[in-house]
C-alpha atoms as a PDB file:
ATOM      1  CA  UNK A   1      19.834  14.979  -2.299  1.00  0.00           C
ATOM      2  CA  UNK A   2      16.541  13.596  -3.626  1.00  0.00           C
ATOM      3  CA  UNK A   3      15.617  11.877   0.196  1.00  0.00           C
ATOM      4  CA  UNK A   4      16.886  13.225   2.778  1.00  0.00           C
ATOM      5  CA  UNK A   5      15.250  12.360   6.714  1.00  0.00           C
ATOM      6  CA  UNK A   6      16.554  15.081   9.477  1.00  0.00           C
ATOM      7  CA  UNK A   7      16.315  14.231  13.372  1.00  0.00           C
ATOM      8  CA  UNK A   8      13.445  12.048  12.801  1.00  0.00           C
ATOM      9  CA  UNK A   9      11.391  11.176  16.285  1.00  0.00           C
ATOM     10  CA  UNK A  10       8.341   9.522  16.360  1.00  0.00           C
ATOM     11  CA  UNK A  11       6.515   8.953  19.451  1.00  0.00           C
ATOM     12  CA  UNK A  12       3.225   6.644  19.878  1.00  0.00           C
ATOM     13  CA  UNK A  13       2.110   8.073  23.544  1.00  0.00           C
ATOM     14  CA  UNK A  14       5.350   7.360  25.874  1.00  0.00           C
ATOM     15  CA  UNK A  15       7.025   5.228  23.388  1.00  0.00           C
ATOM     16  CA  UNK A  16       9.697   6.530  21.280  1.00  0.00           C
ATOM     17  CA  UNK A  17       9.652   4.128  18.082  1.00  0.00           C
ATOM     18  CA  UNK A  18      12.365   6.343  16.215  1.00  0.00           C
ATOM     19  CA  UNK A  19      14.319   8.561  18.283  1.00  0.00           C
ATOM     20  CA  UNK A  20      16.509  11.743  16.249  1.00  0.00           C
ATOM     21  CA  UNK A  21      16.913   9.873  13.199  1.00  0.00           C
ATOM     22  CA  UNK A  22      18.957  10.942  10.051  1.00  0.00           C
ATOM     23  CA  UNK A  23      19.700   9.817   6.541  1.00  0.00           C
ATOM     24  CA  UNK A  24      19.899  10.848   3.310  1.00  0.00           C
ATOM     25  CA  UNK A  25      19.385   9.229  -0.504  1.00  0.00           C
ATOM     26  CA  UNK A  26      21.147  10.504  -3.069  1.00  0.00           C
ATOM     27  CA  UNK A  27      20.714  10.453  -6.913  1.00  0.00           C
ATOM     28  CA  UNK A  28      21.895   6.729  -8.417  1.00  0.00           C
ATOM     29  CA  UNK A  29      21.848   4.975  -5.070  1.00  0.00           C
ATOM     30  CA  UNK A  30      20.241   1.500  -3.991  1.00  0.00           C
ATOM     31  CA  UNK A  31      19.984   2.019  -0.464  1.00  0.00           C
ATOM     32  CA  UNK A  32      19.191  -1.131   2.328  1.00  0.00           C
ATOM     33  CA  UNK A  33      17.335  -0.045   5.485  1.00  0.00           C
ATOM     34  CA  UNK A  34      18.132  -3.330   7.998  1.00  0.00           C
ATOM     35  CA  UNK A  35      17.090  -3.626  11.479  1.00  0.00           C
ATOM     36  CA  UNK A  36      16.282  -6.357  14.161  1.00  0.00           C
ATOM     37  CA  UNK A  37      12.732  -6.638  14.406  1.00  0.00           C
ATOM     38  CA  UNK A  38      11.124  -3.345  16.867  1.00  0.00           C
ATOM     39  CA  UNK A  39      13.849  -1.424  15.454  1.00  0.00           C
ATOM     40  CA  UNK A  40      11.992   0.967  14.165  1.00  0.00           C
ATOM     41  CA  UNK A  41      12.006   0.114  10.019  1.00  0.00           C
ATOM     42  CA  UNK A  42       8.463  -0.031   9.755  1.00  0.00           C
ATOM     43  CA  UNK A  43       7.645   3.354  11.287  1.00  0.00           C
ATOM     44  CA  UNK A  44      10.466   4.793   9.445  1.00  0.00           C
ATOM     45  CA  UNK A  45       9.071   3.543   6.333  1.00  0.00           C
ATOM     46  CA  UNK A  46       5.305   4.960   6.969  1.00  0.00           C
ATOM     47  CA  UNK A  47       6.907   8.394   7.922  1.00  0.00           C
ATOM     48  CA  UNK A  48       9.446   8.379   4.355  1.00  0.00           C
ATOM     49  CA  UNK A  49       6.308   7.730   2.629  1.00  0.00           C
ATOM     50  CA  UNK A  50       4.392  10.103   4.268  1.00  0.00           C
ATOM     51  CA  UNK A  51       2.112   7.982   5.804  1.00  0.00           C
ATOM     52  CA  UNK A  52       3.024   9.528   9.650  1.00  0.00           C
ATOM     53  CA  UNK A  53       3.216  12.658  10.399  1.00  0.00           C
ATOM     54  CA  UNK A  54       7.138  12.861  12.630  1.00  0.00           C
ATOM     55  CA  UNK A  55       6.516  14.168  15.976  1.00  0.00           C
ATOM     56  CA  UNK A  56       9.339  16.101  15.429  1.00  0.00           C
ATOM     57  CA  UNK A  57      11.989  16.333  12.861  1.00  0.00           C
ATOM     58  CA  UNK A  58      11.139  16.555   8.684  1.00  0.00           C
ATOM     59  CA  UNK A  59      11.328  14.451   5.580  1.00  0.00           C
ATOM     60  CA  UNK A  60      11.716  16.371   2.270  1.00  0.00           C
ATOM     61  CA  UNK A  61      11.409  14.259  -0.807  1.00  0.00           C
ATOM     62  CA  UNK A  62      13.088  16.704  -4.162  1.00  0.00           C
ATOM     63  CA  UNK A  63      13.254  19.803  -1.307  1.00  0.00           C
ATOM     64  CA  UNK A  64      10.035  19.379  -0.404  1.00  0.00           C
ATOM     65  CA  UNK A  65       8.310  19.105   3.305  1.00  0.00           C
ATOM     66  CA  UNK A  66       6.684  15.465   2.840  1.00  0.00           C
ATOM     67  CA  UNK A  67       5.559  14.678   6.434  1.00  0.00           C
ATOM     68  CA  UNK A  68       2.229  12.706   6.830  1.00  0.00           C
ATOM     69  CA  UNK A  69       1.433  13.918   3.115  1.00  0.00           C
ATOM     70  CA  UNK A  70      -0.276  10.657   2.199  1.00  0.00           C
ATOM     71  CA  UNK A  71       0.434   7.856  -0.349  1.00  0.00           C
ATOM     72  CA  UNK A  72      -1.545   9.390  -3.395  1.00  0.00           C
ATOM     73  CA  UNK A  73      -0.127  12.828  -2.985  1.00  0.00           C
ATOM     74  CA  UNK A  74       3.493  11.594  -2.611  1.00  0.00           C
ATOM     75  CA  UNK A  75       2.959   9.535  -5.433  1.00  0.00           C
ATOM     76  CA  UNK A  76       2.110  12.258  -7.703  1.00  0.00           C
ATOM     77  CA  UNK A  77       5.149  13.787  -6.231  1.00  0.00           C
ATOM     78  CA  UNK A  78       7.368  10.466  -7.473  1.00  0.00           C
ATOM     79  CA  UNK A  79       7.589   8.375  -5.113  1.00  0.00           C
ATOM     80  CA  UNK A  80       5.838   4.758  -4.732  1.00  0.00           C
ATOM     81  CA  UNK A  81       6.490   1.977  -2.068  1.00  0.00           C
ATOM     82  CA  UNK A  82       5.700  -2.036  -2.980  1.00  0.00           C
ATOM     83  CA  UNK A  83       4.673  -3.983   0.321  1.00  0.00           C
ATOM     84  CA  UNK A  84       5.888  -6.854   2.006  1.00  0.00           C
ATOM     85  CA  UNK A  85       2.873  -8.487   1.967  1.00  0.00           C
ATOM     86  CA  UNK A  86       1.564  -8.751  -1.952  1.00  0.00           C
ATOM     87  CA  UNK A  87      -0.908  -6.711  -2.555  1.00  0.00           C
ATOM     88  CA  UNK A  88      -3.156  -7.635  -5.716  1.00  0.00           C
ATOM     89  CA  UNK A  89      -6.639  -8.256  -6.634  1.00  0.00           C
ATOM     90  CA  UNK A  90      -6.555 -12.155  -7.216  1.00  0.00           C
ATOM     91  CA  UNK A  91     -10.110 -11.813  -9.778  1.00  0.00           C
ATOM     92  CA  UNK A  92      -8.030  -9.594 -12.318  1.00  0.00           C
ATOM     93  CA  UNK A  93      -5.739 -10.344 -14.781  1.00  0.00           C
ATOM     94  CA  UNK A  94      -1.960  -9.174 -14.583  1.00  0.00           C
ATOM     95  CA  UNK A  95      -2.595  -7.006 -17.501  1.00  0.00           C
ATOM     96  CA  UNK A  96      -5.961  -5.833 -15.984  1.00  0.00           C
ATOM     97  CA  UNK A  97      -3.966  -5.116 -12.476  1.00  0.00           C
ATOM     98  CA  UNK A  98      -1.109  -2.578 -14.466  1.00  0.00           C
ATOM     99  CA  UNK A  99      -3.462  -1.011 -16.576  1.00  0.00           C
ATOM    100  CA  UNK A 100      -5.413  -0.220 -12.483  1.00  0.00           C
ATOM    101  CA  UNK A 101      -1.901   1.037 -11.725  1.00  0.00           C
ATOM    102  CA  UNK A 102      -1.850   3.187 -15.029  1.00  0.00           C
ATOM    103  CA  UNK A 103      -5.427   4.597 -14.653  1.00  0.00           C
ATOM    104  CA  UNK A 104      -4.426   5.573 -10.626  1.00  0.00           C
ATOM    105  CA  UNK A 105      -1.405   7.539 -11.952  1.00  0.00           C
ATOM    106  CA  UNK A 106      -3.427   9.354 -15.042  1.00  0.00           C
ATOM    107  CA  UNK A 107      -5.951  10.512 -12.538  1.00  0.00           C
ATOM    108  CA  UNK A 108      -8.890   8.338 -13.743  1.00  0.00           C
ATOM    109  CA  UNK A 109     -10.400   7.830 -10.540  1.00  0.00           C
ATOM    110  CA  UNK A 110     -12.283   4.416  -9.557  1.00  0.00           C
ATOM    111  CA  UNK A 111     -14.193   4.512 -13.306  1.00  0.00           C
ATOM    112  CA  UNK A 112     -11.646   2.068 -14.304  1.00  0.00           C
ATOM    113  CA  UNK A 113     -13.950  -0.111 -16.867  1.00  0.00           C
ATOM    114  CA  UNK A 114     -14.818   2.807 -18.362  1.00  0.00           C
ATOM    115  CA  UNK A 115     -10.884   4.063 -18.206  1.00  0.00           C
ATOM    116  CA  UNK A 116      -9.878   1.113 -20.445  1.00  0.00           C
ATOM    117  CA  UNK A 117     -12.978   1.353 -23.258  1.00  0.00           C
ATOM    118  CA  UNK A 118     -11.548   4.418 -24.634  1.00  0.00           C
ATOM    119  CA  UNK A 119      -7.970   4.436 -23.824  1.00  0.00           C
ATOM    120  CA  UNK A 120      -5.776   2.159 -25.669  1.00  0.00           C
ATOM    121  CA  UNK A 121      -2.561   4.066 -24.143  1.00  0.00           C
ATOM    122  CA  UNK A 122      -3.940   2.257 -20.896  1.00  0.00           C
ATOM    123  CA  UNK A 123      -2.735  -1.269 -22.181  1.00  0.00           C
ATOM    124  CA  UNK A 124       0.080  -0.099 -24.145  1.00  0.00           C
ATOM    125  CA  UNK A 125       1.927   1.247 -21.254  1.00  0.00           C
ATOM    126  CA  UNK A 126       0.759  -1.801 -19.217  1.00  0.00           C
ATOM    127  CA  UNK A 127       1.846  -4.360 -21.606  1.00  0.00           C
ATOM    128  CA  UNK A 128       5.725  -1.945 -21.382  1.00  0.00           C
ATOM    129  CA  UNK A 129       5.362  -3.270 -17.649  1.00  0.00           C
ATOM    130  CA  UNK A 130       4.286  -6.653 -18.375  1.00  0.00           C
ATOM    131  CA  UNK A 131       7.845  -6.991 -20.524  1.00  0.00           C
ATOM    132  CA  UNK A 132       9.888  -5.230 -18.359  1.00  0.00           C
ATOM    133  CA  UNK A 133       9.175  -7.585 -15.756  1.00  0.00           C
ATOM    134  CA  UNK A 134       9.102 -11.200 -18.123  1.00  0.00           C
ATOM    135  CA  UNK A 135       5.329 -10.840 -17.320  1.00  0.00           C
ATOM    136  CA  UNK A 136       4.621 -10.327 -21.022  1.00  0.00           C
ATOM    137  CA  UNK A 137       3.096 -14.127 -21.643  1.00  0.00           C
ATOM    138  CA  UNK A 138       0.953 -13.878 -18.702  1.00  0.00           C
ATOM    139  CA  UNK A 139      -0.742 -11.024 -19.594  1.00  0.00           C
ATOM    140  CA  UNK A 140      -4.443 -12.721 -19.652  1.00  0.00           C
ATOM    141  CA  UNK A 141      -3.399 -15.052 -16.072  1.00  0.00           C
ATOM    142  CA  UNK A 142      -5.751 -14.283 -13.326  1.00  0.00           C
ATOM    143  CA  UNK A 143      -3.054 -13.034 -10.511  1.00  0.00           C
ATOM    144  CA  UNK A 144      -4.398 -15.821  -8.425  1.00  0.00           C
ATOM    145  CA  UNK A 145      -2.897 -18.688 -10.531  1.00  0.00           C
ATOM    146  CA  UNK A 146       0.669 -16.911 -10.643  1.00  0.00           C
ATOM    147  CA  UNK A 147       3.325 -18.557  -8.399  1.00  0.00           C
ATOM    148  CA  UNK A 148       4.420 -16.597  -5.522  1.00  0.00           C
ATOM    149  CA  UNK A 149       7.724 -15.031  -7.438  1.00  0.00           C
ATOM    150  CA  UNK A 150       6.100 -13.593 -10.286  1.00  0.00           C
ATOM    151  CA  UNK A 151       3.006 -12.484  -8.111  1.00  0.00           C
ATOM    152  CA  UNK A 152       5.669 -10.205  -6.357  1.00  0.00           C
ATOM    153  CA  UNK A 153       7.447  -9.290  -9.361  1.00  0.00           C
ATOM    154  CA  UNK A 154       3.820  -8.000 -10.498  1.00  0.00           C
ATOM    155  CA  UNK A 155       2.930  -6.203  -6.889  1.00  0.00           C
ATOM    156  CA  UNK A 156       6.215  -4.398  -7.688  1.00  0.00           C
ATOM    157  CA  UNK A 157       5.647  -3.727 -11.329  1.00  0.00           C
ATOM    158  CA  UNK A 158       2.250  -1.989  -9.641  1.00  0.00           C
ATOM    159  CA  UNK A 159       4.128   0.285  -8.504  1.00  0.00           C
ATOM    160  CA  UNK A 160       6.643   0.726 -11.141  1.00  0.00           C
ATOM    161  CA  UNK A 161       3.160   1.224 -13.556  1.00  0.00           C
ATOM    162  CA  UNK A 162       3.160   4.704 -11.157  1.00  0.00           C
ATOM    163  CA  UNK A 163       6.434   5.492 -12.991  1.00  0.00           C
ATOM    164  CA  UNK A 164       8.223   6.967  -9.585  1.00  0.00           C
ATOM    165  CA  UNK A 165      11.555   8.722  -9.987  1.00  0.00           C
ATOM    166  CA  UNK A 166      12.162   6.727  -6.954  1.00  0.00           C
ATOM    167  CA  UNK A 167      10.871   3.222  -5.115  1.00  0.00           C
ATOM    168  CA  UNK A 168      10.523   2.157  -1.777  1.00  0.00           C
ATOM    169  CA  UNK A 169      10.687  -1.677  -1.262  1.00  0.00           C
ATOM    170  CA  UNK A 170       9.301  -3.607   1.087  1.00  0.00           C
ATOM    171  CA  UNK A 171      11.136  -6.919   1.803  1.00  0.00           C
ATOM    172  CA  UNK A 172      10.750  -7.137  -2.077  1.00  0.00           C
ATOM    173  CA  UNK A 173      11.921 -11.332  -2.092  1.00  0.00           C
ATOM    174  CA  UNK A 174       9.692 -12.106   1.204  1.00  0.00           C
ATOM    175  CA  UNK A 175       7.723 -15.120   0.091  1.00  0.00           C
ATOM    176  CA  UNK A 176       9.869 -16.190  -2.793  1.00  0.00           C
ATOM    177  CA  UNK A 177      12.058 -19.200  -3.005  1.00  0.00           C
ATOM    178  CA  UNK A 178      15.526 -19.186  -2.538  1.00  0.00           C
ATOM    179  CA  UNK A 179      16.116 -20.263  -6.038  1.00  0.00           C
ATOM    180  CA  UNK A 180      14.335 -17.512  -7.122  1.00  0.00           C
ATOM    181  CA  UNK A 181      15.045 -14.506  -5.200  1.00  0.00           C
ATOM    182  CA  UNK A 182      18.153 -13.455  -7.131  1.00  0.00           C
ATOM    183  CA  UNK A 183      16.075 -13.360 -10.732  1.00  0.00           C
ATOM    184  CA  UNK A 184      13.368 -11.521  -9.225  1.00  0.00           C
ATOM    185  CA  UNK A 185      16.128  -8.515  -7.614  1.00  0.00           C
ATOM    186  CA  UNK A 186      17.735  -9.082 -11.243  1.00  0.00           C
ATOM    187  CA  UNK A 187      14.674  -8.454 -13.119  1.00  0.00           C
ATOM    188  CA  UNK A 188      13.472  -5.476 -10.491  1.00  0.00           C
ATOM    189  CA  UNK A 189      17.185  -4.139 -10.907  1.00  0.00           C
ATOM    190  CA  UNK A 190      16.896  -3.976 -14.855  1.00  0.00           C
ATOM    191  CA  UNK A 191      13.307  -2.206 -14.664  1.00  0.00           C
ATOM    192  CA  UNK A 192      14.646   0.633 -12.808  1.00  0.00           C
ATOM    193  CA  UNK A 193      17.296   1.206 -15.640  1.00  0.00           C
ATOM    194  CA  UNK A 194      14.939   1.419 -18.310  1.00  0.00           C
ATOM    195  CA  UNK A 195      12.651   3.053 -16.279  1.00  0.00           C
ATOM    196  CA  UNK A 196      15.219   5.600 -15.220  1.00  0.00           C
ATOM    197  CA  UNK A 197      14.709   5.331 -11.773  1.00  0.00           C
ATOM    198  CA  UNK A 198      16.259   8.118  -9.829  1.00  0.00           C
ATOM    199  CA  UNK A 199      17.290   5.716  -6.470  1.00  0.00           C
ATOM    200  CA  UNK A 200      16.006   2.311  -4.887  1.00  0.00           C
ATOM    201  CA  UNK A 201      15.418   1.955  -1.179  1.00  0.00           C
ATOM    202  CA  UNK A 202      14.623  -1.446   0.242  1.00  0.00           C
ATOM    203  CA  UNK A 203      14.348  -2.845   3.592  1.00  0.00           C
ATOM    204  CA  UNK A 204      14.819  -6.547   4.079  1.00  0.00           C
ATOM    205  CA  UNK A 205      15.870  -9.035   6.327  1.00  0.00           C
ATOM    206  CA  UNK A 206      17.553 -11.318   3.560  1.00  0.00           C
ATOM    207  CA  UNK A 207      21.442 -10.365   4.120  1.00  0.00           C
ATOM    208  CA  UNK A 208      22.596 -12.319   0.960  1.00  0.00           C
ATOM    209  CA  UNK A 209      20.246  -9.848  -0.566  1.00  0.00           C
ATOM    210  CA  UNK A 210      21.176  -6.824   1.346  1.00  0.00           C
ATOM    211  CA  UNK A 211      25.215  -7.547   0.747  1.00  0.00           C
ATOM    212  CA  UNK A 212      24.498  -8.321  -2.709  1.00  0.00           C
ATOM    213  CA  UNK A 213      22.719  -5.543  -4.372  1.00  0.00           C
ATOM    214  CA  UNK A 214      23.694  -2.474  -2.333  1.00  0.00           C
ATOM    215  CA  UNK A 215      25.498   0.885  -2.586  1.00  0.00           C
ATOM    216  CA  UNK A 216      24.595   1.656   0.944  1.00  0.00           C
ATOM    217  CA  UNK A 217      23.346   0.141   4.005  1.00  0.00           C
ATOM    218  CA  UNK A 218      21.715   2.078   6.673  1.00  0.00           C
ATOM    219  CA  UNK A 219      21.200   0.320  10.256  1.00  0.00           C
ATOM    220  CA  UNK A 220      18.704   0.451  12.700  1.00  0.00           C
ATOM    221  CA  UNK A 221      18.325  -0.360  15.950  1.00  0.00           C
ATOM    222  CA  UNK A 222      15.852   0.802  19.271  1.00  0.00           C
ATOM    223  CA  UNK A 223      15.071   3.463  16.987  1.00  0.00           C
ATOM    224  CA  UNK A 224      18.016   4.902  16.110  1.00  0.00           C
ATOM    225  CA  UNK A 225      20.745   4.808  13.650  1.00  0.00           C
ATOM    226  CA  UNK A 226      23.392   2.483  14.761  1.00  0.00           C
ATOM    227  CA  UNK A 227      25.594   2.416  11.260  1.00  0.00           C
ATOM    228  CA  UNK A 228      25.230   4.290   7.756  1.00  0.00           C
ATOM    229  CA  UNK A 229      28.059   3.087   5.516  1.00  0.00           C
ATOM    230  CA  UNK A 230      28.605   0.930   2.283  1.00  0.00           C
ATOM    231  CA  UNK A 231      28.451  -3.022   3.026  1.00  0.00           C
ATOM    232  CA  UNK A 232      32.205  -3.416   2.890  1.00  0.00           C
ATOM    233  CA  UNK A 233      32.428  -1.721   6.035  1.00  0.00           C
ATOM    234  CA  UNK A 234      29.367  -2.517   7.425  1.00  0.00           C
ATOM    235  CA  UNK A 235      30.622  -6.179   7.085  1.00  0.00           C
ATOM    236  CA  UNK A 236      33.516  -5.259   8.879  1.00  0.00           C
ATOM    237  CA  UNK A 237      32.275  -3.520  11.791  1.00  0.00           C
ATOM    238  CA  UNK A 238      31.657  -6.156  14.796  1.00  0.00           C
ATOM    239  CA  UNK A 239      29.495  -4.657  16.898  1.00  0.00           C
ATOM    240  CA  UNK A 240      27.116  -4.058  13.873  1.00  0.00           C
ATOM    241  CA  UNK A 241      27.829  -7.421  12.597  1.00  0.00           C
ATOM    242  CA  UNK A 242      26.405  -8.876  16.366  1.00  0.00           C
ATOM    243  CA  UNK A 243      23.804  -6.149  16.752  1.00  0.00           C
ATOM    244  CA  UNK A 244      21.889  -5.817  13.627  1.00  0.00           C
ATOM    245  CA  UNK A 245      22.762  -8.752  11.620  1.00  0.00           C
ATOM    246  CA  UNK A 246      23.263 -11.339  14.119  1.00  0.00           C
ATOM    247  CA  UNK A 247      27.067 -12.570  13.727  1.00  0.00           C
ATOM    248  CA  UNK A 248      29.942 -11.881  14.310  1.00  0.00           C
ATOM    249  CA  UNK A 249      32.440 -10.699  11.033  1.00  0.00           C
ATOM    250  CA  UNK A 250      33.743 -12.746   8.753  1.00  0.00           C
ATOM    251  CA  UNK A 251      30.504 -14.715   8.943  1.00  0.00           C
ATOM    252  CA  UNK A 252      28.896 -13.506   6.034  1.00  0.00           C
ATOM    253  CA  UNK A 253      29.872 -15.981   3.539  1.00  0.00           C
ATOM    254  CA  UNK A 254      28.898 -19.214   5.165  1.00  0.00           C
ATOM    255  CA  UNK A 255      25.886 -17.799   7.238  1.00  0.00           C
ATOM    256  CA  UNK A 256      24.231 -14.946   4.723  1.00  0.00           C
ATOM    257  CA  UNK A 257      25.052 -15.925   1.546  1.00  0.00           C
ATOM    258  CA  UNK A 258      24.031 -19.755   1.058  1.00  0.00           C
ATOM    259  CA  UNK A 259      24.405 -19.153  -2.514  1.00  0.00           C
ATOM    260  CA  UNK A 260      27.639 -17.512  -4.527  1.00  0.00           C
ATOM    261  CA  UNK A 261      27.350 -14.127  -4.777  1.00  0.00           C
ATOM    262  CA  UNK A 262      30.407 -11.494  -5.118  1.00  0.00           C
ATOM    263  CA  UNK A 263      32.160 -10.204  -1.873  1.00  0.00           C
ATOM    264  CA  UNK A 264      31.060  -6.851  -0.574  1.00  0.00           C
ATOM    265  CA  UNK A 265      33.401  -3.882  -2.327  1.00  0.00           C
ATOM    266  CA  UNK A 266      34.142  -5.959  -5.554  1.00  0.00           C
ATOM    267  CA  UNK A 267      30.834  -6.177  -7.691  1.00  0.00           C
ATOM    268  CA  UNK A 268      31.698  -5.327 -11.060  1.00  0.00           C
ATOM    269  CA  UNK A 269      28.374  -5.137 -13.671  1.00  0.00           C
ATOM    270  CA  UNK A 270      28.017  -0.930 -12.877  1.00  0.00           C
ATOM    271  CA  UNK A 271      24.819   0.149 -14.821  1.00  0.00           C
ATOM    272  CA  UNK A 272      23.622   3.798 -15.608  1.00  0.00           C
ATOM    273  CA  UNK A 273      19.713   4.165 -15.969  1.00  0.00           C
ATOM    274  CA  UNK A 274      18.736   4.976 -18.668  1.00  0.00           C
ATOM    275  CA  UNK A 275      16.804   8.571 -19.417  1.00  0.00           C
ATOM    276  CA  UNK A 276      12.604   7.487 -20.162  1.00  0.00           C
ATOM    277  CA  UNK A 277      11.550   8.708 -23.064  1.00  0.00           C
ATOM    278  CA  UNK A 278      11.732  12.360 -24.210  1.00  0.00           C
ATOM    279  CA  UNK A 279      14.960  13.078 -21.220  1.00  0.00           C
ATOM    280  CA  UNK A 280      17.849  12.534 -23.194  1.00  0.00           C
ATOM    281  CA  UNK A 281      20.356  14.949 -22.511  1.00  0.00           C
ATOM    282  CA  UNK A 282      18.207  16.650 -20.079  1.00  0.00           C
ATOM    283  CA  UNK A 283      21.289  16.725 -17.789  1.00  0.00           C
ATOM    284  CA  UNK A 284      23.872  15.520 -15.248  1.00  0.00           C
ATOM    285  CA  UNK A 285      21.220  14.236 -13.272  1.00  0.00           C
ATOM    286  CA  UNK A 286      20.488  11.012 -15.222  1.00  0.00           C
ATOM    287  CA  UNK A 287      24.438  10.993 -15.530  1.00  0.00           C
ATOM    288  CA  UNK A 288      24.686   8.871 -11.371  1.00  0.00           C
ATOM    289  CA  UNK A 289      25.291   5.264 -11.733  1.00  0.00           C
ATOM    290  CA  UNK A 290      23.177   2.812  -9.520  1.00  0.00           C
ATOM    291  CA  UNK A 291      25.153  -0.227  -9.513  1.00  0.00           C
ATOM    292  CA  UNK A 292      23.697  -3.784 -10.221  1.00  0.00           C
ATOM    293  CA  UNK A 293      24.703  -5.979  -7.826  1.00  0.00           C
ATOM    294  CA  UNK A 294      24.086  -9.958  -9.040  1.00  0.00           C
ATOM    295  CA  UNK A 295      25.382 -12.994  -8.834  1.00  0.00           C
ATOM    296  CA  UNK A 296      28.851 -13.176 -10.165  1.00  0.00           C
END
């Protein structure tokens, strides 16, 4: 278990925002954390990433006690989130704004000019990023004349510049077009298998998205965990159908999914991620499959 959340309550004063939640992540999954809104997904996220301490209950991220442990030191740890909201310094250049990312993760501290006069490593690794994510030709772009998809492909390349073992996703196609969400979740899909991401979790309010690219689907609502199962059967469940995603079953292809996309339970296209550099044949543990879930 590389996530794994364990009677979970967190209380602000009287109010009980998550109340004796439980889940777990395991190795090769792409996990969906849904929810009406006051649910209870935002807190949740802040205390998975450390960022709030649980009133009562743990988190342990690879066995260890993570619990209000902060962004930078879970990061060190493996872990990095993307926000909903994109989060990048509009005056920079996408390749300026990785190689930030880079110089965070080698423990340069805030000399970053100085960090990239001497370290040509720097831009290799962010120009690796810049490709991954078909940012390659926009290397010398200010951020701030981007269009909205790629400036959220490049807020989540950020974080991907961290090199987690495992991402946390904010609402990762909030903001982006319709037409373009599925080739941004394709391109953020085929990152983490060359990266060799260890497991994805997102939370998002898109279901086409939700249905469409994920192993498992956890649901909450008033704070607690009303479902944990894979979307087949949360797609087949009424009451979490009417609850949580607001319709009743069998409504999922003409209400969530505008656009074609395969039913729930028969996605084909299984990927394995691949081992970064150096871990080949390190072990079983780069041997779980995360499946890609696209457009069929």
């Amino acid at each position: 278990m590389i996530l794994e959340a364990r009677d979970v309550r967190r209380l602000y004063g009287a109010f009980v925002a998550l109340d004796g939640v439980s889940l777990s992540v395991r190795e090769g999954e792409f996990v969906s954390i849904i929810g009406p809104n006051g649910a209870g997904k935002s807190t949740l996220i802040n205390v998975l990433t450390g960022v709030l301490q649980p009133s009562a209950g743990s988190v342990r991220f690879k066995g260890k006690d993570i619990g209000g442990i902060g962004t930078v030191a879970l990061t060190r740890l493996g872990m990095a989130r993307s926000f909903q909201l994109v989060q990048i310094f509009p005056d920079l250049t996408v390749l300026e704004t990785l190689q930030a990312a880079v110089v965070s993760r080698l423990g340069l501290g805030t000399r970053f000019l100085a960090s990239l006069a001497g370290c040509g490593h720097v831009e290799s690794e962010a120009r690796e990023v810049a490709a991954l994510f078909n940012l390659h030709g926009k290397v010398h772009t200010l951020t701030r004349e981007l269009p909205q998809g790629e400036k959220k492909l490049l807020d989540v390349a950020s974080a991907f510049a961290l090199k987690p073992e495992i991402i946390l996703l904010d609402e990762p196609t909030s903001g982006v077009s319709t037409a373009d969400k599925h080739a941004v979740m394709e391109i953020l899909v085929d990152a983490a298998k060359r990266m060799g991401l260890r497991a994805i979790i997102q939370v998002e309010h898109d279901m086409d998205i939700v249905f469409g690219y994920s192993d498992r689907i956890i649901a909450l609502h008033q704070g607690t965990v009303l479902a944990d199962a894979t979307p087949s059967q949360i797609e087949a469940d009424a009451q979490v159908m009417d609850m949580v995603v607001g319709r009743r079953r069998g409504a999922h292809t003409t209400s969530v999914a505008p656009h074609p996309t395969p039913s729930p339970g028969t996605r084909g296209n299984s990927w394995q991620p691949s081992p970064p550099q150096g871990e080949e044949g390190r072990g079983s543990s780069r041997d779980a499959r995360l499946e890609r879930r696209g457009e069929g």
